[in-house]
N, C-alpha and C. Protein backbone atom coordinates (compact mmCIF):
# COMPACT_ATOMS: atom_id res chain seq x y z
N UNK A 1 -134.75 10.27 97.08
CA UNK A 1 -133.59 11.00 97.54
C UNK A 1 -133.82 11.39 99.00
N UNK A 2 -132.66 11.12 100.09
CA UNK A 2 -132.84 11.37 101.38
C UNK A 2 -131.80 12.87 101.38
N UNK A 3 -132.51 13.40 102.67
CA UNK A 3 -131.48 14.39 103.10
C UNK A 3 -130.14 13.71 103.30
N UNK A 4 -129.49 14.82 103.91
CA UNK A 4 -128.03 14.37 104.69
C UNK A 4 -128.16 13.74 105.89
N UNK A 5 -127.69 12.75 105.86
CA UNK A 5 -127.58 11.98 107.10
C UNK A 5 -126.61 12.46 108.48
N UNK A 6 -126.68 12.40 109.80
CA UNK A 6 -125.77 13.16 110.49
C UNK A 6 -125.84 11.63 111.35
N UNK A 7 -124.41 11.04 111.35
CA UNK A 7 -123.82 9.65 112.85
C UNK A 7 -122.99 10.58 113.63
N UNK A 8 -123.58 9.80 114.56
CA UNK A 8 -122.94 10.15 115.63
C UNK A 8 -122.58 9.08 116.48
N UNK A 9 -121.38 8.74 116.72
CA UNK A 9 -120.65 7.46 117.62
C UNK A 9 -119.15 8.18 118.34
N UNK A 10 -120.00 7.72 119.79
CA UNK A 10 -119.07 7.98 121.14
C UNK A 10 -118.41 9.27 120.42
N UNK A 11 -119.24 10.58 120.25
CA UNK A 11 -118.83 11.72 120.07
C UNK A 11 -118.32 12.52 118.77
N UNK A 12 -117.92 11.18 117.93
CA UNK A 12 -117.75 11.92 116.59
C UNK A 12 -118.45 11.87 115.97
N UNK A 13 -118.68 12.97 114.90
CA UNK A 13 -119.47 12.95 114.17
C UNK A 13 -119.49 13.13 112.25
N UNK A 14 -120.10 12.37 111.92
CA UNK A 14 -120.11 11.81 110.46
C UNK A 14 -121.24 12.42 109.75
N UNK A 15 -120.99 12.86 108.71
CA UNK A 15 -122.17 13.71 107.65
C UNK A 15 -121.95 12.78 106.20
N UNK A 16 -123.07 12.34 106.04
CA UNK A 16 -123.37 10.86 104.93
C UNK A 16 -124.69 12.60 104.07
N UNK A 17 -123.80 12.72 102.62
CA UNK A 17 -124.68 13.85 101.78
C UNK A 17 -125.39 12.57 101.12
N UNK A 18 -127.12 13.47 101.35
CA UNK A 18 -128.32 12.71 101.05
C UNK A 18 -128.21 12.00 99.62
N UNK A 19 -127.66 12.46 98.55
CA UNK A 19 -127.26 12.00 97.49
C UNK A 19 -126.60 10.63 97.16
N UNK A 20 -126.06 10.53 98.42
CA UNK A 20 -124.89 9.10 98.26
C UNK A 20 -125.50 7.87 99.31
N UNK A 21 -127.10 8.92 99.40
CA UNK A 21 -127.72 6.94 100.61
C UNK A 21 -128.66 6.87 99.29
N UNK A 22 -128.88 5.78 99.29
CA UNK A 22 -129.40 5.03 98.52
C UNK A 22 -130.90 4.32 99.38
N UNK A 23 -130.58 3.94 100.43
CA UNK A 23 -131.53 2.90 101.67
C UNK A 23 -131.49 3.48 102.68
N UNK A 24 -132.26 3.22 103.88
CA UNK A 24 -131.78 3.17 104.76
C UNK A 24 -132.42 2.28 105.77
N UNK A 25 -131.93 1.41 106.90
CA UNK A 25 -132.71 -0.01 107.04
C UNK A 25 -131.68 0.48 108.66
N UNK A 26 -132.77 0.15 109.59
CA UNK A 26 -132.50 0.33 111.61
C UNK A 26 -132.51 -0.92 111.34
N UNK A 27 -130.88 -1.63 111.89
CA UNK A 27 -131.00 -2.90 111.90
C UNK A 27 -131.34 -3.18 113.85
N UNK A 28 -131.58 -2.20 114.44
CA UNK A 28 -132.30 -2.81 115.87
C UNK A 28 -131.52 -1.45 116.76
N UNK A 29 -132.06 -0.89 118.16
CA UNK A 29 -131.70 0.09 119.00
C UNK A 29 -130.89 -0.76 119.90
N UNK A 30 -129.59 -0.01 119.99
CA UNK A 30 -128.39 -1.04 120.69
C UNK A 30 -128.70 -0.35 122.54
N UNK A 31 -129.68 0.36 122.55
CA UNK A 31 -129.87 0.68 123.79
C UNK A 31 -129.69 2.19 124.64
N UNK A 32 -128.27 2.50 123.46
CA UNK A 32 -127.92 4.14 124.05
C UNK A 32 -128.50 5.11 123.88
N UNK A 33 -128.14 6.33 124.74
CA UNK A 33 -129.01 6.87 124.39
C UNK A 33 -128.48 8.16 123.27
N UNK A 34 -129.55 9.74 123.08
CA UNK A 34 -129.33 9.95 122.08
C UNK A 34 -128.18 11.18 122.51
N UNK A 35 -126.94 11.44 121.80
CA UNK A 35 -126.44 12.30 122.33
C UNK A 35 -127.11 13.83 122.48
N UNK A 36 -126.19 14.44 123.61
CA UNK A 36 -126.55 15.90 123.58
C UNK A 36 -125.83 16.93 122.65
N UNK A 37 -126.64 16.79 121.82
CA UNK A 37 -126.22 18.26 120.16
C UNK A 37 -126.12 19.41 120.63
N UNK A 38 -126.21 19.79 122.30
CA UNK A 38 -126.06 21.31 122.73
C UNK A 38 -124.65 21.42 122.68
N UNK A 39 -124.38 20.05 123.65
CA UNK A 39 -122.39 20.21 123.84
C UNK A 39 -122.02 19.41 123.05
N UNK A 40 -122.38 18.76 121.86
CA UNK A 40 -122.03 18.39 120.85
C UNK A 40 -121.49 19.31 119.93
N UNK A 41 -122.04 20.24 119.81
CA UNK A 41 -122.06 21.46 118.89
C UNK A 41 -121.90 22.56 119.49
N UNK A 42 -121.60 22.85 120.00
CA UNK A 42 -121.11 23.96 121.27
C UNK A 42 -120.18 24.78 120.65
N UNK A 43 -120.31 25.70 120.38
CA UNK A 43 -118.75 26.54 120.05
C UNK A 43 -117.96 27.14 121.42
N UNK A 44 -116.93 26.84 121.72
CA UNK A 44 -116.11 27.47 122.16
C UNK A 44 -115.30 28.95 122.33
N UNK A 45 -116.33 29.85 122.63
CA UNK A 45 -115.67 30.95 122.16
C UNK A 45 -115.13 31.59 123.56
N UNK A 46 -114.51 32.91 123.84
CA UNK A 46 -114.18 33.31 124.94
C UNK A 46 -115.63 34.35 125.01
N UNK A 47 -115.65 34.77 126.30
CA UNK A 47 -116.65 35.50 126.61
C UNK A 47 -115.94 37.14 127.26
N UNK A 48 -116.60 38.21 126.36
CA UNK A 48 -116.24 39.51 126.57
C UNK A 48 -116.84 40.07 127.76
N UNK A 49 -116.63 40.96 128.58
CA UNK A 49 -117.15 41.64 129.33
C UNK A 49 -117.62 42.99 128.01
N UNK A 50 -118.50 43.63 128.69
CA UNK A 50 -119.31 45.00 127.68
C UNK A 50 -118.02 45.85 127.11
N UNK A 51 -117.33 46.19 128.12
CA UNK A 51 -116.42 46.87 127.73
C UNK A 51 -115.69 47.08 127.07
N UNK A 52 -114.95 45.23 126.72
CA UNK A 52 -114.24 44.69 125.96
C UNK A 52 -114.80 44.22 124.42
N UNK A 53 -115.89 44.97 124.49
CA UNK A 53 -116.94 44.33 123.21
C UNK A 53 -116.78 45.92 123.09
N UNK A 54 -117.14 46.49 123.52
CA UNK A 54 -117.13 48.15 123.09
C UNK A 54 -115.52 48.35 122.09
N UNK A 55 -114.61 48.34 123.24
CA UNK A 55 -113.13 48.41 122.40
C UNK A 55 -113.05 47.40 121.30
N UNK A 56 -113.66 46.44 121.10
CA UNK A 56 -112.80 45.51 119.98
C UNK A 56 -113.76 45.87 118.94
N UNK A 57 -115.03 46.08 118.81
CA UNK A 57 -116.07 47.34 117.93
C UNK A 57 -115.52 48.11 117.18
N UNK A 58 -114.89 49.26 118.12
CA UNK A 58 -114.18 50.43 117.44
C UNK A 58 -112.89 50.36 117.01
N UNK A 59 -112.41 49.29 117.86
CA UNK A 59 -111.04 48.92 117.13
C UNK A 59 -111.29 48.32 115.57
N UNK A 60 -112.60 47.31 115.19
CA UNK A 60 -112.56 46.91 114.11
C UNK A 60 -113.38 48.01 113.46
N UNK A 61 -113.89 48.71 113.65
CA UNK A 61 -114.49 49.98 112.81
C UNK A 61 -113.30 50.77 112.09
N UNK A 62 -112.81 51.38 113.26
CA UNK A 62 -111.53 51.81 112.89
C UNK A 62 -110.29 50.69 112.11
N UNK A 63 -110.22 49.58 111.84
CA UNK A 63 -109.32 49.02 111.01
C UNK A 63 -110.22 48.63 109.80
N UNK A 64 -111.40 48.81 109.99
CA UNK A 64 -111.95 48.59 108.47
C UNK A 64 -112.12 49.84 107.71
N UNK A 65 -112.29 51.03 108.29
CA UNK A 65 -112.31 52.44 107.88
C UNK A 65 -110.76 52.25 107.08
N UNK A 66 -109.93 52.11 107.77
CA UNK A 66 -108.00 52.26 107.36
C UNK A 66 -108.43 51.36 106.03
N UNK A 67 -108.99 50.73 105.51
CA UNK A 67 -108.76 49.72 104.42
C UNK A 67 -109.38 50.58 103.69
N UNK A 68 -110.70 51.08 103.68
CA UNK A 68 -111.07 51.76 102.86
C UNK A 68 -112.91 51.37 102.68
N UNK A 69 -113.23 50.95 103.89
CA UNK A 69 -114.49 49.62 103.67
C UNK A 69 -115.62 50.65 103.81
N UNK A 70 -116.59 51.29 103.92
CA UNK A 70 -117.84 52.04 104.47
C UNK A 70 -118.41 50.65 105.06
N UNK A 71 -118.44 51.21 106.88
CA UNK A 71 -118.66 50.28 107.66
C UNK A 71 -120.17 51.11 108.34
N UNK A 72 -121.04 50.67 108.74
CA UNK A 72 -122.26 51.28 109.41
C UNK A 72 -122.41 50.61 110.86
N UNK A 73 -122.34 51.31 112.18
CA UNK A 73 -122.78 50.80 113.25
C UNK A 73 -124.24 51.06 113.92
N UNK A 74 -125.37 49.61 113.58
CA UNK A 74 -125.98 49.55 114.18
C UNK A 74 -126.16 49.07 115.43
N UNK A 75 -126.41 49.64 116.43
CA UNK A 75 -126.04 49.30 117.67
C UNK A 75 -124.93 48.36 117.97
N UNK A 76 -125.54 46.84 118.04
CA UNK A 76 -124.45 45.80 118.22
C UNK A 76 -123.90 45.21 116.83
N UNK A 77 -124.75 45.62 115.72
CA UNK A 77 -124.10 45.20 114.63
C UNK A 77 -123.35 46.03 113.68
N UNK A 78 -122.27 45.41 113.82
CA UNK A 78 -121.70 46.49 112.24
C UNK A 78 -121.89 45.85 110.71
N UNK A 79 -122.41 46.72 109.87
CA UNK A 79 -122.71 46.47 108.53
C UNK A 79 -121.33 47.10 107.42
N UNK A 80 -120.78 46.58 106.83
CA UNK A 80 -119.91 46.56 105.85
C UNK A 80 -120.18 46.16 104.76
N UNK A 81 -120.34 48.11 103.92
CA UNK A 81 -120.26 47.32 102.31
C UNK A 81 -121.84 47.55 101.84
N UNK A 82 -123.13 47.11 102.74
CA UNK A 82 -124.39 47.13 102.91
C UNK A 82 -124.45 45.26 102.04
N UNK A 83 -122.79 44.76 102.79
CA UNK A 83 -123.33 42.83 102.69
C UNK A 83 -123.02 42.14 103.63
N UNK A 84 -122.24 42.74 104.34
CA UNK A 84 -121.23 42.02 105.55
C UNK A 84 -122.04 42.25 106.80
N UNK A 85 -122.75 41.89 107.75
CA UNK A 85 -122.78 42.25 109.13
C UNK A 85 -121.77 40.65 109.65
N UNK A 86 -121.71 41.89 110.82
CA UNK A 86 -120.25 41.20 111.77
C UNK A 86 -121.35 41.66 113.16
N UNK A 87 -121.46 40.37 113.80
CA UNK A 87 -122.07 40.60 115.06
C UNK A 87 -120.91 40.39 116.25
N UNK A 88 -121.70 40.53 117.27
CA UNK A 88 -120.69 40.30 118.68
C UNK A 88 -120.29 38.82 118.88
N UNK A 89 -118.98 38.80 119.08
CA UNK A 89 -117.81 39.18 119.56
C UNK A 89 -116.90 39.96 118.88
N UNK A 90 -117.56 39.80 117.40
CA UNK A 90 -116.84 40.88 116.22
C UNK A 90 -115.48 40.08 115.98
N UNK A 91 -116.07 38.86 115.29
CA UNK A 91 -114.77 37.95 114.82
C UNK A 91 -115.09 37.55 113.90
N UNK A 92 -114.34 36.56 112.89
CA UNK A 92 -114.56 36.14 111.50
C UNK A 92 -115.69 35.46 111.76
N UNK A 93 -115.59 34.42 112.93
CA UNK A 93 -116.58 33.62 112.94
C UNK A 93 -117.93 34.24 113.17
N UNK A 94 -118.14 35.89 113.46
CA UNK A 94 -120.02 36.44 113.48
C UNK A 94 -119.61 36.96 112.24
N UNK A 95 -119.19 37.22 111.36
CA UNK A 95 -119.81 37.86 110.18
C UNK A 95 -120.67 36.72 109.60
N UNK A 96 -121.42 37.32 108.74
CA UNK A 96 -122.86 36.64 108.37
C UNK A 96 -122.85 37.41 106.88
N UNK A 97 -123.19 36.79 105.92
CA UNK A 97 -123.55 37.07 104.49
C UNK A 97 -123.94 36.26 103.72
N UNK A 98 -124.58 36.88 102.32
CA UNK A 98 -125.21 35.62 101.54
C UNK A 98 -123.75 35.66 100.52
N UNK A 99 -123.16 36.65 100.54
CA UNK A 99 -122.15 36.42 99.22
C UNK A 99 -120.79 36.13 100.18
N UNK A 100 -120.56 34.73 99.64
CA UNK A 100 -119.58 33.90 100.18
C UNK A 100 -118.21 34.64 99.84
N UNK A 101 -117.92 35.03 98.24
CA UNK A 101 -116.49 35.93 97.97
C UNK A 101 -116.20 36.99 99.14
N UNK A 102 -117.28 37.80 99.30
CA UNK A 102 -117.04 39.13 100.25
C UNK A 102 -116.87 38.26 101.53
N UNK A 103 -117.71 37.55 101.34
CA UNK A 103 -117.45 37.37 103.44
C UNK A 103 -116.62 36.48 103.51
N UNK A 104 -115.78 36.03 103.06
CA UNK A 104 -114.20 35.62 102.98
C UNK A 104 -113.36 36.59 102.97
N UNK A 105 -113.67 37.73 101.92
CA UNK A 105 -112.27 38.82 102.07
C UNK A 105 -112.57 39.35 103.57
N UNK A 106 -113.57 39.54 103.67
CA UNK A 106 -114.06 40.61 105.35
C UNK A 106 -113.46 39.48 106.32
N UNK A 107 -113.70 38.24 106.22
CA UNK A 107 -113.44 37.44 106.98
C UNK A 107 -111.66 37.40 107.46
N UNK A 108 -111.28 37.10 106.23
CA UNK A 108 -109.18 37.64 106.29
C UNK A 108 -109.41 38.89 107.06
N UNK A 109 -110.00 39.85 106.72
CA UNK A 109 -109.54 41.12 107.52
C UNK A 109 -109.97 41.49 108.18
N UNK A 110 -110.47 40.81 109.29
CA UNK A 110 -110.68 40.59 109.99
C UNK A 110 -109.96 39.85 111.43
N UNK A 111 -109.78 38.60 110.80
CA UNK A 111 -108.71 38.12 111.02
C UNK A 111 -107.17 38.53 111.70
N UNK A 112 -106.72 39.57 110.29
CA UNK A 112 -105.79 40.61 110.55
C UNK A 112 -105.68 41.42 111.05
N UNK A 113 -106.83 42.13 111.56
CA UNK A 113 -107.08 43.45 112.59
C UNK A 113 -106.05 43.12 113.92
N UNK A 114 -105.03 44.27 114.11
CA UNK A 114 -103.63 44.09 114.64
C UNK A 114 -104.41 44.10 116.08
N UNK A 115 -103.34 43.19 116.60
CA UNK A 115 -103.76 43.41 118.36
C UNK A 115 -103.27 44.32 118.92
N UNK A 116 -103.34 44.64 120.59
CA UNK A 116 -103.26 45.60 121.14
C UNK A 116 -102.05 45.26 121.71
């Protein structure tokens, strides 16, 4: 049994689950070279100034308090629940958890936290 396989051709990229190779056989190096997985994989996010990380913090403290959540701020991280941390930029995409149900609901409401 092989891991997961990861192709990569002229930028896209293909995930072959280790379960479904059977072989695997280099029929010869066509010469190119190997891509770069930094900007391959790069997330795109916007970048906060401090300030703007301060307000969108307390703005989501304060809209998770309104739901009813016990939220804990450690410095840059907020903890929700004692399963959820939500790191900086404080978007669906930094929350971090092992229990996938919760960090989907946190994730929606998150999501929903009204703009300014």
């Amino acid at each position: 049994m092989f891991d997961s396989l990861v192709l990569v051709d002229n930028g896209q990229v293909t995930t072959i689950p280790g379960h479904a190779v059977a072989e695997i056989t280099v029929i010869g190096d066509n010469g190119s070279k190997a891509p770069d997985f930094d900007t391959l994989f790069r997330i795109n996010h916007q970048t906060l100034v401090p300030e703007e990380l301060t307000l969108r913090k307390d703005e989501l403290i304060k809209w998770l308090k309104k739901n009813r959540l016990p939220v804990v701020d450690f410095d840059e991280k907020l903890n929700v629940a004692n399963t959820v941390d939500i790191l900086p930029p404080y978007n669906a995409n930094s929350c971090v958890s092992s229990n996938e149900v919760v960090l989907t609901r946190i994730q929606k409401l998150v999501n929903n936290l009204p703009t300014r």
